[in-house]
N, C-alpha and C. Protein backbone atom coordinates (compact mmCIF):
# COMPACT_ATOMS: atom_id res chain seq x y z
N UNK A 1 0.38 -11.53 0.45
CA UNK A 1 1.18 -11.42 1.65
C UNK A 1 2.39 -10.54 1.35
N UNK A 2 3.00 -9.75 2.24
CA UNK A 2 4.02 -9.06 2.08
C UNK A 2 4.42 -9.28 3.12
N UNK A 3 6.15 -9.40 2.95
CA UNK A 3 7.02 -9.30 4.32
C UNK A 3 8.39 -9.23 3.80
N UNK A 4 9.62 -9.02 4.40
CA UNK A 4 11.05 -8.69 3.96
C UNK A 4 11.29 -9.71 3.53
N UNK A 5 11.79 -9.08 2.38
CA UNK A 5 12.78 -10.27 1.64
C UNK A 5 14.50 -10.08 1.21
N UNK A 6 15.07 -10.41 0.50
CA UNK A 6 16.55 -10.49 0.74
C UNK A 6 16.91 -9.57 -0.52
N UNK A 7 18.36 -8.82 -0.41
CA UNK A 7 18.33 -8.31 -1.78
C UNK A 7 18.46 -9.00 -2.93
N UNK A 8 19.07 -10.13 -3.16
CA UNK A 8 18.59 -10.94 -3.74
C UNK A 8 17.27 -11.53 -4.46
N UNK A 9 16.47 -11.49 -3.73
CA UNK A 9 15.31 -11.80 -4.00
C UNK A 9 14.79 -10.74 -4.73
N UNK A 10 15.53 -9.22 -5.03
CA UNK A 10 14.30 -8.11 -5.51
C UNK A 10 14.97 -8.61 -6.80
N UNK A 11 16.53 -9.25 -7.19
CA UNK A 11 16.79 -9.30 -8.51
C UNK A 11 15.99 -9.49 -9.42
N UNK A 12 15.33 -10.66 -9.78
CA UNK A 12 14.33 -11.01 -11.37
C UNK A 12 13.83 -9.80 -11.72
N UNK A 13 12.86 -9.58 -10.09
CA UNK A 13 12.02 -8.04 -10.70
C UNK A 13 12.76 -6.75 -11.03
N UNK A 14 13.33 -6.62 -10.66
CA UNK A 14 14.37 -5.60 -10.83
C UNK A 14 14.62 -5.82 -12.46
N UNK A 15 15.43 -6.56 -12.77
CA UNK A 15 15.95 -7.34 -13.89
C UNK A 15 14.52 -6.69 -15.23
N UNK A 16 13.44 -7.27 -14.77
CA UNK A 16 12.56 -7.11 -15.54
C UNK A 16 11.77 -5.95 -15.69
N UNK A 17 11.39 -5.45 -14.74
CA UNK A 17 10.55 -4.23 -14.47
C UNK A 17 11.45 -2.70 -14.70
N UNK A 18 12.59 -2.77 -14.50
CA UNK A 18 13.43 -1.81 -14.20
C UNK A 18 14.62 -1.50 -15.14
N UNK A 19 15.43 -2.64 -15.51
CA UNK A 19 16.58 -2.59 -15.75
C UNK A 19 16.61 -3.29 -17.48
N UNK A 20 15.22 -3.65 -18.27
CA UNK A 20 15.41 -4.49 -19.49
C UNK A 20 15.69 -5.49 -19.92
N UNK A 21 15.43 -6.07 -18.45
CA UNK A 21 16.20 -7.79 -18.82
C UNK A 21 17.63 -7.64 -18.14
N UNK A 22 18.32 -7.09 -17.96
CA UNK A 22 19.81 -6.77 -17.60
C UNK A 22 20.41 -8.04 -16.59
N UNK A 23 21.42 -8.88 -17.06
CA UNK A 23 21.41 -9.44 -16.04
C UNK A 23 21.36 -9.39 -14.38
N UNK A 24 21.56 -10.17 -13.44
CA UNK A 24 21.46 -9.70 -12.11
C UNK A 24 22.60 -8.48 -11.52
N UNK A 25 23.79 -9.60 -12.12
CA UNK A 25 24.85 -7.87 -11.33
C UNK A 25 24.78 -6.74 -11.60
N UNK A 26 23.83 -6.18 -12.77
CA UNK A 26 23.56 -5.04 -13.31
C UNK A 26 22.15 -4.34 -12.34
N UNK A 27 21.48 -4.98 -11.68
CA UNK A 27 20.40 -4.74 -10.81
C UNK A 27 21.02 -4.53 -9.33
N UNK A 28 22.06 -4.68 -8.86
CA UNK A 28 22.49 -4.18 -7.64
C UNK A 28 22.50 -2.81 -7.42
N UNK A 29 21.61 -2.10 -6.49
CA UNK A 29 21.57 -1.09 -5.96
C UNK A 29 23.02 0.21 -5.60
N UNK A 30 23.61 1.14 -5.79
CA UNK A 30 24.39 1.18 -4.99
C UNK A 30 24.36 1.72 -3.45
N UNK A 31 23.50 1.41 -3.56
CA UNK A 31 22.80 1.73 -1.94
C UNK A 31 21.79 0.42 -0.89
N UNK A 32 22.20 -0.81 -1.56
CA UNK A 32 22.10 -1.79 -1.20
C UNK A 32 22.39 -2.21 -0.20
N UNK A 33 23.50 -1.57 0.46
CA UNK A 33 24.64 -2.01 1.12
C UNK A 33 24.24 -1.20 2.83
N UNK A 34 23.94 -0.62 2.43
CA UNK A 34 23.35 0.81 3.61
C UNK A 34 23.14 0.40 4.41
N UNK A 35 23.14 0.65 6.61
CA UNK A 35 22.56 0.29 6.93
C UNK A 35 21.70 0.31 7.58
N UNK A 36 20.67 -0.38 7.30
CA UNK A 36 19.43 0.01 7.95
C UNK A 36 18.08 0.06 6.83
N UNK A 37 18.68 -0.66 5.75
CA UNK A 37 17.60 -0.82 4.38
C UNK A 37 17.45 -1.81 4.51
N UNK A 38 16.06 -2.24 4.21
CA UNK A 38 15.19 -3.19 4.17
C UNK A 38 14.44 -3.36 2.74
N UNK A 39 14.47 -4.56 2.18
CA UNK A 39 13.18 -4.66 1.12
C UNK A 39 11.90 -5.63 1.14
N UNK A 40 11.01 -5.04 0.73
CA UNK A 40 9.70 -5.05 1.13
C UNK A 40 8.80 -6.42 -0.46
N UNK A 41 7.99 -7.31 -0.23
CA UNK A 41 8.03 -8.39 -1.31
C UNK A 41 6.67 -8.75 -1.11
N UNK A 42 5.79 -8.51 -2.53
CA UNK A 42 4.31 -8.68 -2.31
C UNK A 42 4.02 -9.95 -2.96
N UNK A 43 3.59 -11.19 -2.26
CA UNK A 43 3.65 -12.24 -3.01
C UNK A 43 1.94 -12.95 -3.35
N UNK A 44 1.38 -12.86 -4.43
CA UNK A 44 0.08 -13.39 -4.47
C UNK A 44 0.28 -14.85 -5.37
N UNK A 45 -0.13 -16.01 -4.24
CA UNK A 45 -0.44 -17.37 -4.95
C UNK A 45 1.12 -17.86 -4.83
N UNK A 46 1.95 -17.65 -4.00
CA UNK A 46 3.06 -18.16 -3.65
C UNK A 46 4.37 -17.35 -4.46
N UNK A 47 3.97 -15.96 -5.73
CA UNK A 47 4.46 -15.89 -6.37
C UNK A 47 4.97 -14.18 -6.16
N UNK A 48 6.44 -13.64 -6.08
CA UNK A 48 6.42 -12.50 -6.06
C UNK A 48 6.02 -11.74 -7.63
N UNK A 49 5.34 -10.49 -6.97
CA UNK A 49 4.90 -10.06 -7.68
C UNK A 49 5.49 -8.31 -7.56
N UNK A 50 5.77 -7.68 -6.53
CA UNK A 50 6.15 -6.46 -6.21
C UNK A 50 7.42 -6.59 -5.22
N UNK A 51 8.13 -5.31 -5.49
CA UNK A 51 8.87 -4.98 -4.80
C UNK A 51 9.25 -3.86 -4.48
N UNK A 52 9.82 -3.51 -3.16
CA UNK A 52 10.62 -2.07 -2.86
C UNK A 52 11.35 -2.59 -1.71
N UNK A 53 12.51 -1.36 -2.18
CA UNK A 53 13.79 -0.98 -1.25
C UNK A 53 13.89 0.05 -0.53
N UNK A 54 13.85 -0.06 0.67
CA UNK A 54 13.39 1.29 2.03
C UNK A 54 15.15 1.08 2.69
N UNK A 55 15.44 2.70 2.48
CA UNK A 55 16.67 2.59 3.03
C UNK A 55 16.72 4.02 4.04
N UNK A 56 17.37 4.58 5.10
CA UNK A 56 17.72 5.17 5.82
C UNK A 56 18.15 6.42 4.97
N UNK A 57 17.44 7.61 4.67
CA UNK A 57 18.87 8.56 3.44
C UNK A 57 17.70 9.89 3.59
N UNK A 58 18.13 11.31 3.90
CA UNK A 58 17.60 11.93 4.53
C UNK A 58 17.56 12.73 3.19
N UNK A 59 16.36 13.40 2.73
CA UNK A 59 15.83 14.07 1.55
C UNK A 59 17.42 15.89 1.55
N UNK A 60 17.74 16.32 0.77
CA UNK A 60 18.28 17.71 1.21
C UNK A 60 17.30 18.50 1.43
N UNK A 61 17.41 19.62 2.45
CA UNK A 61 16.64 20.26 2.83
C UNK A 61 15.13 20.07 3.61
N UNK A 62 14.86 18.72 4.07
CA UNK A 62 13.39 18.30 4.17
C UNK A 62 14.24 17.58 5.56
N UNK A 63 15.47 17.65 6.33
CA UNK A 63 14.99 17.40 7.60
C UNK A 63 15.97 15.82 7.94
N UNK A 64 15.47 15.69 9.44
CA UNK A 64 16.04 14.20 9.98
C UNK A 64 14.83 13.50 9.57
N UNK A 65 15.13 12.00 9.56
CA UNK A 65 13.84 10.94 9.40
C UNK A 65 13.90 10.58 8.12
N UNK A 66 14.61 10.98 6.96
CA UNK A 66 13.94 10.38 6.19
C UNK A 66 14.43 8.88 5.31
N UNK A 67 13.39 8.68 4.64
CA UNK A 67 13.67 6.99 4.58
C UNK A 67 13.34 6.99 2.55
N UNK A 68 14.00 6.84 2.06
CA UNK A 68 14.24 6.46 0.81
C UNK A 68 14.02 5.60 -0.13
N UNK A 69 12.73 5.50 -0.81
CA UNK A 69 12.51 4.23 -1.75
C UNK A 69 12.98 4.13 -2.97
N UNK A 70 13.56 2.90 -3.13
CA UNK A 70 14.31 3.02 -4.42
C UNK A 70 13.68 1.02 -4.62
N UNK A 71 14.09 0.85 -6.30
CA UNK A 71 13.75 -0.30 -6.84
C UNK A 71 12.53 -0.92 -6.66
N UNK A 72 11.53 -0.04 -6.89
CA UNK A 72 9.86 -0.16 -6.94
C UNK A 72 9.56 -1.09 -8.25
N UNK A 73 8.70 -2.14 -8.05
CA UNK A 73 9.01 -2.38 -8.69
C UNK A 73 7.50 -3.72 -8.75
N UNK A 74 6.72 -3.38 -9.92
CA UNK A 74 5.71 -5.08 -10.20
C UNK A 74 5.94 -5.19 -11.22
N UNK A 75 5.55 -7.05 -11.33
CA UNK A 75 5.90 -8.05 -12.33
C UNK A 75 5.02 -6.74 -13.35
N UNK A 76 5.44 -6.89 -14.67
CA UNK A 76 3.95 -5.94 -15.65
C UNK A 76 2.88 -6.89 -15.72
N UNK A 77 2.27 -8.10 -15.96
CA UNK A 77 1.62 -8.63 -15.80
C UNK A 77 0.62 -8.22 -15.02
N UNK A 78 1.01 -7.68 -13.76
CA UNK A 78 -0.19 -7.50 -12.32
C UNK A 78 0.56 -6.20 -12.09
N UNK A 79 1.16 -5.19 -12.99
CA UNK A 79 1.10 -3.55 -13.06
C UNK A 79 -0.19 -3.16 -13.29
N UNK A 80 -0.87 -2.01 -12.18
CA UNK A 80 -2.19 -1.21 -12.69
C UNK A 80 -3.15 -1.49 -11.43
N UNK A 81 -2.52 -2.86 -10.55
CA UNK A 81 -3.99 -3.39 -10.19
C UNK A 81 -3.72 -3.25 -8.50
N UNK A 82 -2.97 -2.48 -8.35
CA UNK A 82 -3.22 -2.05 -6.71
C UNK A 82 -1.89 -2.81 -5.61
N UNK A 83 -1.63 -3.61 -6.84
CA UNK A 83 -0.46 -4.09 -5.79
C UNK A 83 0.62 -3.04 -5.23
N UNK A 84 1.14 -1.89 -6.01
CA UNK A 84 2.44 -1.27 -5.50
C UNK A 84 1.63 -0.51 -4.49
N UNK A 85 0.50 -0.20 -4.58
CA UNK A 85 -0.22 0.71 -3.60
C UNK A 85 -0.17 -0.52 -2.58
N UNK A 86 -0.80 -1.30 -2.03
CA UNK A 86 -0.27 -2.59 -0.98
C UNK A 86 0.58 -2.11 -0.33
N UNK A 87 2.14 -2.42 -1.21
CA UNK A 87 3.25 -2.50 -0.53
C UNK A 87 4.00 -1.00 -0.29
N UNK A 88 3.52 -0.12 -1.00
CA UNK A 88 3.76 1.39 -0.51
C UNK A 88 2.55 1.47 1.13
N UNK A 89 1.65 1.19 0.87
CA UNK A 89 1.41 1.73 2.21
C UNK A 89 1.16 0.57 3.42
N UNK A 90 1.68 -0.69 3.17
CA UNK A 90 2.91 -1.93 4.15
C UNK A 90 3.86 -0.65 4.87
N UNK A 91 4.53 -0.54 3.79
CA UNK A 91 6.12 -0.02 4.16
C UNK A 91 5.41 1.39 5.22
N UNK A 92 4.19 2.20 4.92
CA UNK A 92 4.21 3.86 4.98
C UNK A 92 3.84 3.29 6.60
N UNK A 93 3.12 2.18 7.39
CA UNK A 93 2.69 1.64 8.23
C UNK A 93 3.58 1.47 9.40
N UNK A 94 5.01 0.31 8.62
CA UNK A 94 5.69 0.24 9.27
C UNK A 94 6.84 1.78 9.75
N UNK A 95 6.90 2.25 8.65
CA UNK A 95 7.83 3.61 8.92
C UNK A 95 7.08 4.46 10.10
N UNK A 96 6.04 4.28 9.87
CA UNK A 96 5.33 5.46 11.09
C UNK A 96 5.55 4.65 12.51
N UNK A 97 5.50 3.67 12.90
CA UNK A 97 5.73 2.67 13.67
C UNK A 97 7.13 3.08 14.11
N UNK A 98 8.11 3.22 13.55
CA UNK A 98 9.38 2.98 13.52
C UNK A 98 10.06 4.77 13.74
N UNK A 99 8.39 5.39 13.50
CA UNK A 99 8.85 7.27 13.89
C UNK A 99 9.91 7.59 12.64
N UNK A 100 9.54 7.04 11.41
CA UNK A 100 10.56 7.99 10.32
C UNK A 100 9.68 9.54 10.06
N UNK A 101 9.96 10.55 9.84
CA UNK A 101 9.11 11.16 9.42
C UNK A 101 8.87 11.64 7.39
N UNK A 102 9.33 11.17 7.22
CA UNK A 102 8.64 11.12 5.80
C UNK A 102 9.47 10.20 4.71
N UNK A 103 8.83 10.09 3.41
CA UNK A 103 9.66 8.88 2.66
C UNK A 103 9.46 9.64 1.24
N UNK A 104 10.39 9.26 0.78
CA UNK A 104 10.74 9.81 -0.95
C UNK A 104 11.47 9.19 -1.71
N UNK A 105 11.59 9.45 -2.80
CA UNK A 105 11.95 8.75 -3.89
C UNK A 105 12.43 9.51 -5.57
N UNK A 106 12.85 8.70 -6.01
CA UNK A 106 13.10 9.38 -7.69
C UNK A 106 12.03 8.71 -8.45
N UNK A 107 11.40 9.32 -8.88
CA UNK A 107 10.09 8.68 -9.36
C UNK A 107 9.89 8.42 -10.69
N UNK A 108 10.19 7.81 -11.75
CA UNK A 108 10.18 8.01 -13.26
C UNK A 108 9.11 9.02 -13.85
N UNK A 109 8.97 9.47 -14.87
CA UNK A 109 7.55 10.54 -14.60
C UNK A 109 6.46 9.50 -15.43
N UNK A 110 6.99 8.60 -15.92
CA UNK A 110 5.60 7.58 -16.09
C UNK A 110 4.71 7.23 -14.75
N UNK A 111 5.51 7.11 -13.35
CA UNK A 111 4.78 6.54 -12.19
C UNK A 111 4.62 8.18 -11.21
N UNK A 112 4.47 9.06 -11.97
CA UNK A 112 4.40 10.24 -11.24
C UNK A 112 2.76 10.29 -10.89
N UNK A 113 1.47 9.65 -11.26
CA UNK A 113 0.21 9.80 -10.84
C UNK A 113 0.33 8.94 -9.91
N UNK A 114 0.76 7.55 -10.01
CA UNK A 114 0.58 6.45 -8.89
C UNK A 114 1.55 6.90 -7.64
N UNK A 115 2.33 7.42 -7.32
CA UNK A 115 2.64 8.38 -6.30
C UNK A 115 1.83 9.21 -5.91
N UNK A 116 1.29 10.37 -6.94
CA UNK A 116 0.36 11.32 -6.59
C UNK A 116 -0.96 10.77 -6.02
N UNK A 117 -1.15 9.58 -6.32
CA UNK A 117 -2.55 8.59 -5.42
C UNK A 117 -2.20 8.49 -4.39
N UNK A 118 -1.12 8.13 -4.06
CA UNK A 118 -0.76 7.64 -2.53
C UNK A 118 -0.20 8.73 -1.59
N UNK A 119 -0.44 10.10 -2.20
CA UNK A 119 0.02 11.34 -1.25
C UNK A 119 1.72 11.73 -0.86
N UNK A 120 2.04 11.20 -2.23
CA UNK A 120 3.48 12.13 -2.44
C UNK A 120 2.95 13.34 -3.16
N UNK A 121 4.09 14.25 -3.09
CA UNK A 121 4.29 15.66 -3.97
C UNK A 121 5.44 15.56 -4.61
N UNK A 122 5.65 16.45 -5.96
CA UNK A 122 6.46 16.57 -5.87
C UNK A 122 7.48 17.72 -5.53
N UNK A 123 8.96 17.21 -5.63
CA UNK A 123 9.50 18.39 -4.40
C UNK A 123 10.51 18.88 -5.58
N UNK A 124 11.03 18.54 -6.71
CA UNK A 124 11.76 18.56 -7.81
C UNK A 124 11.65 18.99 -9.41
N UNK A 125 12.38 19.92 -9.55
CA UNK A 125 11.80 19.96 -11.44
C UNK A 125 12.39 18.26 -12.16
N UNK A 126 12.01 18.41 -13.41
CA UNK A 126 12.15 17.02 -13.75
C UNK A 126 13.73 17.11 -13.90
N UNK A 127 14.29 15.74 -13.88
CA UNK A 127 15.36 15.24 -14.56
C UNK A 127 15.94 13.90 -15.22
N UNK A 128 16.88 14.00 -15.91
CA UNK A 128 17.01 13.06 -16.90
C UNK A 128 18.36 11.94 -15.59
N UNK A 129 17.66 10.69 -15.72
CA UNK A 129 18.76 9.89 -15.34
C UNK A 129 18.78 9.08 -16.22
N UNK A 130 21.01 8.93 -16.94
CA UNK A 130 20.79 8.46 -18.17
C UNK A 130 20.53 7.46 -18.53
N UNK A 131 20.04 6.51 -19.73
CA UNK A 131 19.73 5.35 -19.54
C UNK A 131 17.96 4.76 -19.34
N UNK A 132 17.89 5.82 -18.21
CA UNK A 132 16.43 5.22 -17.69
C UNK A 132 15.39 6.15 -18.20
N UNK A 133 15.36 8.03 -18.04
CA UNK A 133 14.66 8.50 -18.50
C UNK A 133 14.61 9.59 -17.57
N UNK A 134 13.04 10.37 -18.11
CA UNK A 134 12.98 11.17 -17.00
C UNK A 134 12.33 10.97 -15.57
N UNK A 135 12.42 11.69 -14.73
CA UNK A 135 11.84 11.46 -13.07
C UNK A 135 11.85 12.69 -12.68
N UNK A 136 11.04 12.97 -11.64
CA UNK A 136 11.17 14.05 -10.30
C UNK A 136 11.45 13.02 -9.14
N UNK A 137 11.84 13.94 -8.19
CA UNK A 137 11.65 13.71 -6.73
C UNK A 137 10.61 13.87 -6.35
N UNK A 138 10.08 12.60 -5.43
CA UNK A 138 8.72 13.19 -4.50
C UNK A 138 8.95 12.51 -2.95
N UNK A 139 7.82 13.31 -2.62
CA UNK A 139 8.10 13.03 -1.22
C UNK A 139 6.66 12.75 -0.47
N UNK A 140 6.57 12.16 0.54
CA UNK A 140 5.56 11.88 1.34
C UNK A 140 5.89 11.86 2.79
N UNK A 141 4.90 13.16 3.34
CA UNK A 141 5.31 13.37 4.97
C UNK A 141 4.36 11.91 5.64
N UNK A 142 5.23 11.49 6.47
CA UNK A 142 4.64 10.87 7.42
C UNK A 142 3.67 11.35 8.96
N UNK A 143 2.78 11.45 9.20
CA UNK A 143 2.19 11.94 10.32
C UNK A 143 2.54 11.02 11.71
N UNK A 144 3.10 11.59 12.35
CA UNK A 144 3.91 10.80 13.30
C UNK A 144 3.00 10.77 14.84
């Protein structure tokens, strides 16, 4: 099942998947706060397992509409097995619904194929964000 959950609720995974264990105040977004972001919570057997953060934030150069994923994110346990694909195309469902026209992200370049499955490009040479590693930008048009 997937449906919104609180920012709060993306903490553990965040914590774990993302950030090294880091405690919670270290997993706050700074774009958390935004408004008009929503996060998105894939739960199998009562238990979350995935997450993402869909926020309002318009790509440079690529236009009005666009909608921003940040703090992607599955337990590793149930990484590989189709869940972020689920809740990426939950969210790509509701955005078209809602008339965004396309969604993007900073993508680590470890998760640069599992984007490229789900029909992002990328729009960016690589770069280093410090701490975490490298990423591109990608993007995915929405057909409206």
């Amino acid at each position: 099942m997937i449906k919104v959950i609180t920012q709060q609720d993306t903490f553990p995974l965040r914590s774990v998947a993302l950030r090294n264990g880091a405690t919670y105040d270290k997993c706050i977004l700074p774009t958390d706060s935004v408004a008009g972001i929503f996060h998105l919570g894939l739960y199998l057997d009562g238990e979350l397992i995935c997450i993402g953060t869909f926020l309002p934030e318009d790509y440079p150069g690529k236009g009005e509409g666009g909608i921003r994923l940040r703090g992607m994110a599955t337990e590793p346990d149930f990484a590989g097995k189709g869940f972020g694909a689920q809740l990426v195309n939950f969210a790509v469902n509701k955005l078209q619904e809602e008339h965004a026209n396309y969604i993007w992200c900073n993508a680590r370049a470890a998760a640069v194929g599992f984007y490229k499955k789900l029909g992002f490009e990328i729009v960016s040479a690589e770069f280093d964000i410090p701490g975490i590693g490298a990423h591109f930008n990608m993007l995915l048009l929405l057909n409206n």
